[in-house]
Protein backbone atom coordinates (compact mmCIF):
# COMPACT_ATOMS: atom_id res chain seq x y z
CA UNK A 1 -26.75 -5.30 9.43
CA UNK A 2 -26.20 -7.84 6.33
CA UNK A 3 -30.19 -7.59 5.86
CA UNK A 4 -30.60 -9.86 9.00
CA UNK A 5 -33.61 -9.30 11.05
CA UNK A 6 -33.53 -9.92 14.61
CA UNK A 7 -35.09 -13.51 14.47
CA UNK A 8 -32.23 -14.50 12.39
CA UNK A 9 -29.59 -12.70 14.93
CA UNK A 10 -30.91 -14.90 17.45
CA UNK A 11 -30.69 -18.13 15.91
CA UNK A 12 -27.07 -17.79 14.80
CA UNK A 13 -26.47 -16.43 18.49
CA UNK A 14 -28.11 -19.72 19.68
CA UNK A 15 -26.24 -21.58 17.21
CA UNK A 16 -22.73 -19.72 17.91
CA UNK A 17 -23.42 -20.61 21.78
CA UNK A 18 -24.56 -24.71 21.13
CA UNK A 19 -20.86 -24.28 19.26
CA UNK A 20 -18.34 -22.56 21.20
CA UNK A 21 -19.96 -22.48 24.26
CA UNK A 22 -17.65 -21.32 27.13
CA UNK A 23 -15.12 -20.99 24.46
CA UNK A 24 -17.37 -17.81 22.62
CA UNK A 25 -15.61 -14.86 24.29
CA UNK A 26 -12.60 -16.05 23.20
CA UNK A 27 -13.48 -16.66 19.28
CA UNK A 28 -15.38 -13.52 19.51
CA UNK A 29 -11.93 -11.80 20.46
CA UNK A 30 -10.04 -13.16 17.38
CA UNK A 31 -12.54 -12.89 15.24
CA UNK A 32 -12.57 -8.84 16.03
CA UNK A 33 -9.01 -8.95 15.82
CA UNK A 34 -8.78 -10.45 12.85
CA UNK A 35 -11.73 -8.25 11.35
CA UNK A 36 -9.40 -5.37 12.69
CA UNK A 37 -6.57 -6.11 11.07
CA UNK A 38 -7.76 -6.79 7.76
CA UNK A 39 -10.01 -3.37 7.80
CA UNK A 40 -6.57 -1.33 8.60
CA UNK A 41 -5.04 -3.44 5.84
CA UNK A 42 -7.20 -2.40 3.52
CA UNK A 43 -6.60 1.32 4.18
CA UNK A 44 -3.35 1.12 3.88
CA UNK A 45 -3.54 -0.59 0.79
CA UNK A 46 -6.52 2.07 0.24
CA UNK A 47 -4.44 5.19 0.67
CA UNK A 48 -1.07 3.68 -0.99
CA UNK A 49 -3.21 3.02 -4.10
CA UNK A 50 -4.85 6.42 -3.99
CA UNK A 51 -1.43 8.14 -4.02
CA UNK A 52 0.12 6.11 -6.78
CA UNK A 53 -3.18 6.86 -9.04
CA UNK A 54 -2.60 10.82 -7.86
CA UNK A 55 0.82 10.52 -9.08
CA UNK A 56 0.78 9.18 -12.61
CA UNK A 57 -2.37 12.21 -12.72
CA UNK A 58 -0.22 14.91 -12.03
CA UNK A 59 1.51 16.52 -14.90
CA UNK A 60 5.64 16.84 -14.60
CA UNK A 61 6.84 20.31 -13.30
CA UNK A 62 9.42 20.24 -16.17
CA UNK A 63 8.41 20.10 -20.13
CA UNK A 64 12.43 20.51 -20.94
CA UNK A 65 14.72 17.84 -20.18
CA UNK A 66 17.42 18.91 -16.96
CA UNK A 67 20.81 20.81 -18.95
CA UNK A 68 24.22 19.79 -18.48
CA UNK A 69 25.60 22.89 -17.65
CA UNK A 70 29.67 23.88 -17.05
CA UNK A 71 31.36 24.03 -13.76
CA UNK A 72 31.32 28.09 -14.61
CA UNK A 73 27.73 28.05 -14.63
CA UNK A 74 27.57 26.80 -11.76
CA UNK A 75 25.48 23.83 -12.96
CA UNK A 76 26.17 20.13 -12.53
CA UNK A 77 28.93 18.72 -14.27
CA UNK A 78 29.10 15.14 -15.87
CA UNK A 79 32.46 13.08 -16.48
CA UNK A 80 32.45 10.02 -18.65
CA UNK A 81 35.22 7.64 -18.16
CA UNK A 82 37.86 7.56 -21.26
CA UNK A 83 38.25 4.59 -22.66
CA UNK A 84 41.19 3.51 -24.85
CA UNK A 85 41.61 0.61 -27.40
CA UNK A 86 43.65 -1.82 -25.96
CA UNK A 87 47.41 -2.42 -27.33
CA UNK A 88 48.16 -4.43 -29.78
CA UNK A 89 52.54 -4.95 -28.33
């Protein structure tokens, strides 16, 4: 664990205990809380991360651009507005 050895568990325990003393179970709490939180943040940011680098790997299903087929086709139609000059009266 972090290359401590035992001695060295036991003196910060001491430590932690001169410290906090009847206050310890309560900063232990929070502090496993907080370590919580901030492991399931990172796997969210983890996985979201992950997916955007899978996306921009995957090639595109289409290598022609979509056609703007007629209404007889049966394809999608697109309208443009007209626009006309305006009057010179």
């Amino acid at each position: 664990m972090f290359g401590l050895g035992p001695l060295e568990l036991v003196v910060i325990a001491a430590i932690a205990v001169m410290i906090y003393g009847k206050r310890l179970p309560e900063v232990g709490q929070t502090f496993g809380r907080t370590v919580g939180q901030l492991r399931r943040q990172w796997q969210a940011m983890s996985r979201e991360f992950e997916m955007a680098t899978n996306l921009d790997a995957q090639p595109t299903a289409r290598s022609t651009p979509p056609s703007r087929g007629s209404a007889e086709e049966g394809g999608p139609t697109v309208a443009s507005p007209k626009l006309e000059p305006p009057s010179e009266s």
